[in-house]
C-alpha atoms as a PDB file:
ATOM      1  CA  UNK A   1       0.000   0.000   0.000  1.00  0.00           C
ATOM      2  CA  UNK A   2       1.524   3.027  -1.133  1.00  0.00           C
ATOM      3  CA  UNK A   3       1.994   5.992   1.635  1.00  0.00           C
ATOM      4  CA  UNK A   4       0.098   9.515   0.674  1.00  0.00           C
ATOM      5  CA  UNK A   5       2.896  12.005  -0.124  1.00  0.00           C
ATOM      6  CA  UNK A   6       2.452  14.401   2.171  1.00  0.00           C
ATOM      7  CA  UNK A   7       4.975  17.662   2.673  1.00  0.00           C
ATOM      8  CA  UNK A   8       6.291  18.023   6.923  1.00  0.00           C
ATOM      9  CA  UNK A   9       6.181  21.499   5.595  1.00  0.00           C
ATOM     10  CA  UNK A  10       2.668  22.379   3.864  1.00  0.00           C
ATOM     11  CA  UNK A  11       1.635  25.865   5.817  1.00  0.00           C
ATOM     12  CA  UNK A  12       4.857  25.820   7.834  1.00  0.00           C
ATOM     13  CA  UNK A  13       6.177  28.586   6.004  1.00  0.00           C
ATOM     14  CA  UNK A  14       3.388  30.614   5.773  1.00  0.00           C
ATOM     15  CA  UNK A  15       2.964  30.153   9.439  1.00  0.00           C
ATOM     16  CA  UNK A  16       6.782  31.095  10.047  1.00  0.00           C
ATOM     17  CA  UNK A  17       5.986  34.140   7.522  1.00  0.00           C
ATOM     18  CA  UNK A  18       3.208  35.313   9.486  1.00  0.00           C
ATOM     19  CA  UNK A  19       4.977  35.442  12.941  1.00  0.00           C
ATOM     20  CA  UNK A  20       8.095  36.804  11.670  1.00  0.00           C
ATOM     21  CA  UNK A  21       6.090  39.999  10.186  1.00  0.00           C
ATOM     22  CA  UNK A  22       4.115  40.266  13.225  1.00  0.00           C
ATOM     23  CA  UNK A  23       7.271  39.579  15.429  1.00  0.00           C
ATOM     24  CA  UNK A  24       9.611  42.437  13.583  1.00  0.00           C
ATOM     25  CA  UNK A  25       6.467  44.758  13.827  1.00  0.00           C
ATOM     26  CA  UNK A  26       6.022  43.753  17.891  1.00  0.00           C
ATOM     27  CA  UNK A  27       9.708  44.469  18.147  1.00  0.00           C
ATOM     28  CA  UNK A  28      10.818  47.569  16.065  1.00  0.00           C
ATOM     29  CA  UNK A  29       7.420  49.417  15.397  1.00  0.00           C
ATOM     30  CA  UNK A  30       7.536  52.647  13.296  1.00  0.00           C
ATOM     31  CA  UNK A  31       6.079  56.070  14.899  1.00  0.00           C
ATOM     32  CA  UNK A  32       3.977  58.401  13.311  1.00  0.00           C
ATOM     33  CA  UNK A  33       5.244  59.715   9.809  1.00  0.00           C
ATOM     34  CA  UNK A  34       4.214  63.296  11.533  1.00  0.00           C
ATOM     35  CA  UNK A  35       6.937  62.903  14.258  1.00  0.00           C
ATOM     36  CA  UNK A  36       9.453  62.360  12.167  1.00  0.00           C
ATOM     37  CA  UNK A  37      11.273  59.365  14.085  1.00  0.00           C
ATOM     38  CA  UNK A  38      11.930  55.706  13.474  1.00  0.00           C
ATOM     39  CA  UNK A  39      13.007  52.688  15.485  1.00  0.00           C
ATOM     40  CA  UNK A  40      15.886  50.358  14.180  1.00  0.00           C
ATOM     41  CA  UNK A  41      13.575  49.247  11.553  1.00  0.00           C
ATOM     42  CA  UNK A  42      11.558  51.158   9.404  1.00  0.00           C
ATOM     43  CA  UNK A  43       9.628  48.481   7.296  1.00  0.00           C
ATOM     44  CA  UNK A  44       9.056  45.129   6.784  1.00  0.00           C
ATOM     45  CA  UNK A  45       9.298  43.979   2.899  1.00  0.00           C
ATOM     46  CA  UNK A  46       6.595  42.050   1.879  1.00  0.00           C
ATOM     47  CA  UNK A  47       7.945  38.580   1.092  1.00  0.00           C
ATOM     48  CA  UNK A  48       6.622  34.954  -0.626  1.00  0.00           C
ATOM     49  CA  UNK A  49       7.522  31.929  -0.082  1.00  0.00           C
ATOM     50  CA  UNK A  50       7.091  28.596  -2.652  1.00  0.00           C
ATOM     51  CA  UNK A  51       8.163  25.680  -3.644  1.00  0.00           C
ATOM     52  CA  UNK A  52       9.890  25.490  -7.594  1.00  0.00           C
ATOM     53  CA  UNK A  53      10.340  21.781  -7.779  1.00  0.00           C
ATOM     54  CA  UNK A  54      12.506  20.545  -5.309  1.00  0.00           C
ATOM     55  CA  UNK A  55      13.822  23.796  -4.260  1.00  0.00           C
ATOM     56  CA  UNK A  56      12.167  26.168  -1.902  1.00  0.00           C
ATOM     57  CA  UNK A  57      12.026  30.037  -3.225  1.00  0.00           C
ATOM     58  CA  UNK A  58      11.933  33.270  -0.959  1.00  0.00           C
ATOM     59  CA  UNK A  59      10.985  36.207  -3.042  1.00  0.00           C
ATOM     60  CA  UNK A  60      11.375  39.299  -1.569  1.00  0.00           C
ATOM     61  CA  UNK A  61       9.953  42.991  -2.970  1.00  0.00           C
ATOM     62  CA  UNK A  62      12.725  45.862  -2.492  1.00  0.00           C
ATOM     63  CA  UNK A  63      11.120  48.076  -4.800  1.00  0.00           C
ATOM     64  CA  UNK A  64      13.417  51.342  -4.406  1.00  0.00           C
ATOM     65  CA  UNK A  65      16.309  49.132  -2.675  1.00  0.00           C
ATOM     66  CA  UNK A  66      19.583  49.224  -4.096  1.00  0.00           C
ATOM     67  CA  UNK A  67      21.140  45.773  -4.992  1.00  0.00           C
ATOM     68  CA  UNK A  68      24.209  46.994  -2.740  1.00  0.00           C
ATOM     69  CA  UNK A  69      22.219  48.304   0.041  1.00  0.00           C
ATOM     70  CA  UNK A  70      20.851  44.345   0.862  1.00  0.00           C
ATOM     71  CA  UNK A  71      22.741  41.798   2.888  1.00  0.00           C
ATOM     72  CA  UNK A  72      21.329  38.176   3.025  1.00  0.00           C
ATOM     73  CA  UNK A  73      22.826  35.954   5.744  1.00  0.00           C
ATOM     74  CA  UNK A  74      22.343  32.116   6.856  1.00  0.00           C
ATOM     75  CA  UNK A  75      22.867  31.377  10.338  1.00  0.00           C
ATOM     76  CA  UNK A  76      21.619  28.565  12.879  1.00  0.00           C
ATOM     77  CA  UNK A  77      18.865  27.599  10.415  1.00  0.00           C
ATOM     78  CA  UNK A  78      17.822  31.353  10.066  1.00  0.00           C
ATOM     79  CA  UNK A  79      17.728  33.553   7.101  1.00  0.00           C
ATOM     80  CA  UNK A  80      17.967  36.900   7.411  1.00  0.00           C
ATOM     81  CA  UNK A  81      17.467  39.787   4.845  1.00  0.00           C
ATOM     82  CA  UNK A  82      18.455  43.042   6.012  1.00  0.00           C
ATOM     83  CA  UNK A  83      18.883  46.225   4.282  1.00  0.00           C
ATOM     84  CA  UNK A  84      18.309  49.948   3.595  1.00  0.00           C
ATOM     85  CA  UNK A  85      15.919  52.312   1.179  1.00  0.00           C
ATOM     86  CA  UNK A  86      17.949  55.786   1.174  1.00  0.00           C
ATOM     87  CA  UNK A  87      16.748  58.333  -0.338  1.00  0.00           C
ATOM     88  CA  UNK A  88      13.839  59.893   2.025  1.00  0.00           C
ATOM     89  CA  UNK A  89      12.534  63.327   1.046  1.00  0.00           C
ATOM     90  CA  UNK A  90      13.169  66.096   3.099  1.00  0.00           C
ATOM     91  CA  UNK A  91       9.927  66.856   5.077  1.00  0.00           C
ATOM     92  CA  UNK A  92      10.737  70.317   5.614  1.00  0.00           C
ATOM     93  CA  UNK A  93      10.866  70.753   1.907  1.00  0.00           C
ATOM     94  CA  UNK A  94       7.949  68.591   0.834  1.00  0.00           C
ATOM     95  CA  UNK A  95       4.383  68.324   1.494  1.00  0.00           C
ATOM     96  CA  UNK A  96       2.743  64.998   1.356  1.00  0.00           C
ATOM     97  CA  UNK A  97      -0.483  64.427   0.349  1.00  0.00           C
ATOM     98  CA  UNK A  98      -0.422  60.784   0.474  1.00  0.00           C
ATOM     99  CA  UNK A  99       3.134  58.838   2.327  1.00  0.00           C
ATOM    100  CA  UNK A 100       2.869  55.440   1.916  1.00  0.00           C
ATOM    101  CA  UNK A 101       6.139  54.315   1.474  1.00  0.00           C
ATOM    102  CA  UNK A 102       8.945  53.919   4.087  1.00  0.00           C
ATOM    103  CA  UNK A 103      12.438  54.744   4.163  1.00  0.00           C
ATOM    104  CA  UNK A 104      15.462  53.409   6.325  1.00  0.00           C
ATOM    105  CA  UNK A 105      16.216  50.020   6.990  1.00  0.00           C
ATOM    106  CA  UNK A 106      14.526  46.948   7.260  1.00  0.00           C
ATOM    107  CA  UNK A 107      15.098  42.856   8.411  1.00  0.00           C
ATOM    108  CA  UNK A 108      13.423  39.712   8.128  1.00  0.00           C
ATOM    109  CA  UNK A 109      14.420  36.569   9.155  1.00  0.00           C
ATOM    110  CA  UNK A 110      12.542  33.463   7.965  1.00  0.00           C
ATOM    111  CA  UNK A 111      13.680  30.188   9.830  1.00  0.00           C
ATOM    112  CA  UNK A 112      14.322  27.475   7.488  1.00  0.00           C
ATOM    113  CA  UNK A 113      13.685  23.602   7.923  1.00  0.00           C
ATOM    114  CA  UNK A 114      16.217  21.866   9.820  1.00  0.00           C
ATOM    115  CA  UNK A 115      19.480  20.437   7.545  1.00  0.00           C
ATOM    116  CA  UNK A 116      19.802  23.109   5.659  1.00  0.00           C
ATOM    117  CA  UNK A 117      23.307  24.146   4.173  1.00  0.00           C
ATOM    118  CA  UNK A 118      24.899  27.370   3.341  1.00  0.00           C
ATOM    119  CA  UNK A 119      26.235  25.552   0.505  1.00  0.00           C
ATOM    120  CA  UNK A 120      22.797  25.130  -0.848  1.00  0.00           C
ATOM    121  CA  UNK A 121      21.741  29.060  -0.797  1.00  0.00           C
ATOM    122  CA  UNK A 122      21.701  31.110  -3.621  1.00  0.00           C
ATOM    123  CA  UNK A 123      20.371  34.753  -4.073  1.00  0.00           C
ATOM    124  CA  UNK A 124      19.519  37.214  -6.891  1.00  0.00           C
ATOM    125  CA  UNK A 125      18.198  40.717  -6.938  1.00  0.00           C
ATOM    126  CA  UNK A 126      16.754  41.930  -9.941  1.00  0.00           C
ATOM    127  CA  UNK A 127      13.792  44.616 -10.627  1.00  0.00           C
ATOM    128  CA  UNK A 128      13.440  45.216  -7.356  1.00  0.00           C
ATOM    129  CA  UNK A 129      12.815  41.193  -6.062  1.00  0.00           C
ATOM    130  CA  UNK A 130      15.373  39.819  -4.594  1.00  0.00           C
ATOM    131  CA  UNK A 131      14.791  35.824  -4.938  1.00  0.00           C
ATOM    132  CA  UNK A 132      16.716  33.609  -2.719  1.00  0.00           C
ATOM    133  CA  UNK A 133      16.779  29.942  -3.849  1.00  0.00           C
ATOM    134  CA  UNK A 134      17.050  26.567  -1.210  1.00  0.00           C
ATOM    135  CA  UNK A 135      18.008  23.885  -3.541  1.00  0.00           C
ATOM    136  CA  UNK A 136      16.778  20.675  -2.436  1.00  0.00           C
ATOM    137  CA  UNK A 137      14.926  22.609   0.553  1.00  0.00           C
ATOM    138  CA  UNK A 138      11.015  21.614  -0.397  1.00  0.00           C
ATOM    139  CA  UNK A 139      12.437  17.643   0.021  1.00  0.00           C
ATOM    140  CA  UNK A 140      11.027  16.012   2.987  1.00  0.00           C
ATOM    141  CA  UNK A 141      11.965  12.560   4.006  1.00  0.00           C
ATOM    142  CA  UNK A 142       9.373  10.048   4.824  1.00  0.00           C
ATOM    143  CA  UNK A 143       8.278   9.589   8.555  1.00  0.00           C
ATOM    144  CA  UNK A 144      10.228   7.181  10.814  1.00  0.00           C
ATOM    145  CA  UNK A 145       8.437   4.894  12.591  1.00  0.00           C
ATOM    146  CA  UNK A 146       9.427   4.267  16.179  1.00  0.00           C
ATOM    147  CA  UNK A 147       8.534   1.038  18.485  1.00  0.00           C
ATOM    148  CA  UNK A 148       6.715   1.805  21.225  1.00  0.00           C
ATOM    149  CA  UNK A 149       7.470  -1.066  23.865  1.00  0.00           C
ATOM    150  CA  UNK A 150       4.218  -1.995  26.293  1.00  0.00           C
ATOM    151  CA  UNK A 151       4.181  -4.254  29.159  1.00  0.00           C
ATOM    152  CA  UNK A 152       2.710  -7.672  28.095  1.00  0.00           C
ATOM    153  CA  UNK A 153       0.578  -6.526  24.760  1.00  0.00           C
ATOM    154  CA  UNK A 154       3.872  -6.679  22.417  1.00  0.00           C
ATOM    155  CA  UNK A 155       5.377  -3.507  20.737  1.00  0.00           C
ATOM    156  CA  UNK A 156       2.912  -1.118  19.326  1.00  0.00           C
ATOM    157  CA  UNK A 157       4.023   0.609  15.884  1.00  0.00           C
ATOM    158  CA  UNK A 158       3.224   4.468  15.790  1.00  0.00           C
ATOM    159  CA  UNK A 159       3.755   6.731  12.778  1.00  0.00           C
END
């Protein structure tokens, strides 16, 4: 009887997505645009993350970012992206009607599944994404089973 393929990682990400935004926000939220002041972090970029085949894909929007002005790191099973949009307008010289966009720097950090390799990390910014590619990262390996030992009934399989 053949097992149903099922991925130890289905929602995971999102899941890890979803804290991490809310996390960075909890921990470096932005005042007011009308004060004028900003924590260590400034914004969040808003990020995807998929499975191409056998690889897993973190897609990041930088719109505005300079390819130099992003650093991607790999450490203890956690990415991080971290970076900086320069260029704010002077708010004593403009008047906004409408400020939507943020300035200064930003970081996320995405934890990946466990076993992953440096070696196996590859990133490229272009058009304002920058994509950074897990090779063999969407693999999962089947479920071990593991004897559980009872007194008198005999060992009991669980999955």
């Amino acid at each position: 009887m053949d097992k149903p393929h099922h991925s130890a990682f289905r929602g995971l990400f999102d899941r890890f997505a979803e804290v991490n935004r809310i996390r960075e926000q909890a921990l470096h939220p932005t005042e007011s645009a009308a004060e004028g002041k900003r924590h260590g972090i400034a914004w969040i970029p808003v990020t995807d993350i998929f499975a191409r085949g056998e690889d897993i894909v973190i897609r990041s929007e930088l719109a505005g970012v300079r390819p130099g002005d992003v650093d991607v790191s790999f450490s203890n099973g956690t990415l991080t992206i971290w970076g900086e949009r320069v260029g704010e307008p002077d708010e004593e010289e403009t008047i906004f009607y409408v400020r939507e966009r943020r300035y200064g720097t930003f970081r996320r950090t995405i934890d990946l599944p466990e076993g992953i390799e440096r070696s196996s990390i590859s990133a490229t910014f272009r058009d304002g994404l920058l994509e950074v590619t897990i090779a063999g990262g969407a693999t999962t390996r089947d479920p071990e089973c593991i004897e559980v030992k009872t007194a008198g009934d005999g060992p009991v399989k669980l999955m």
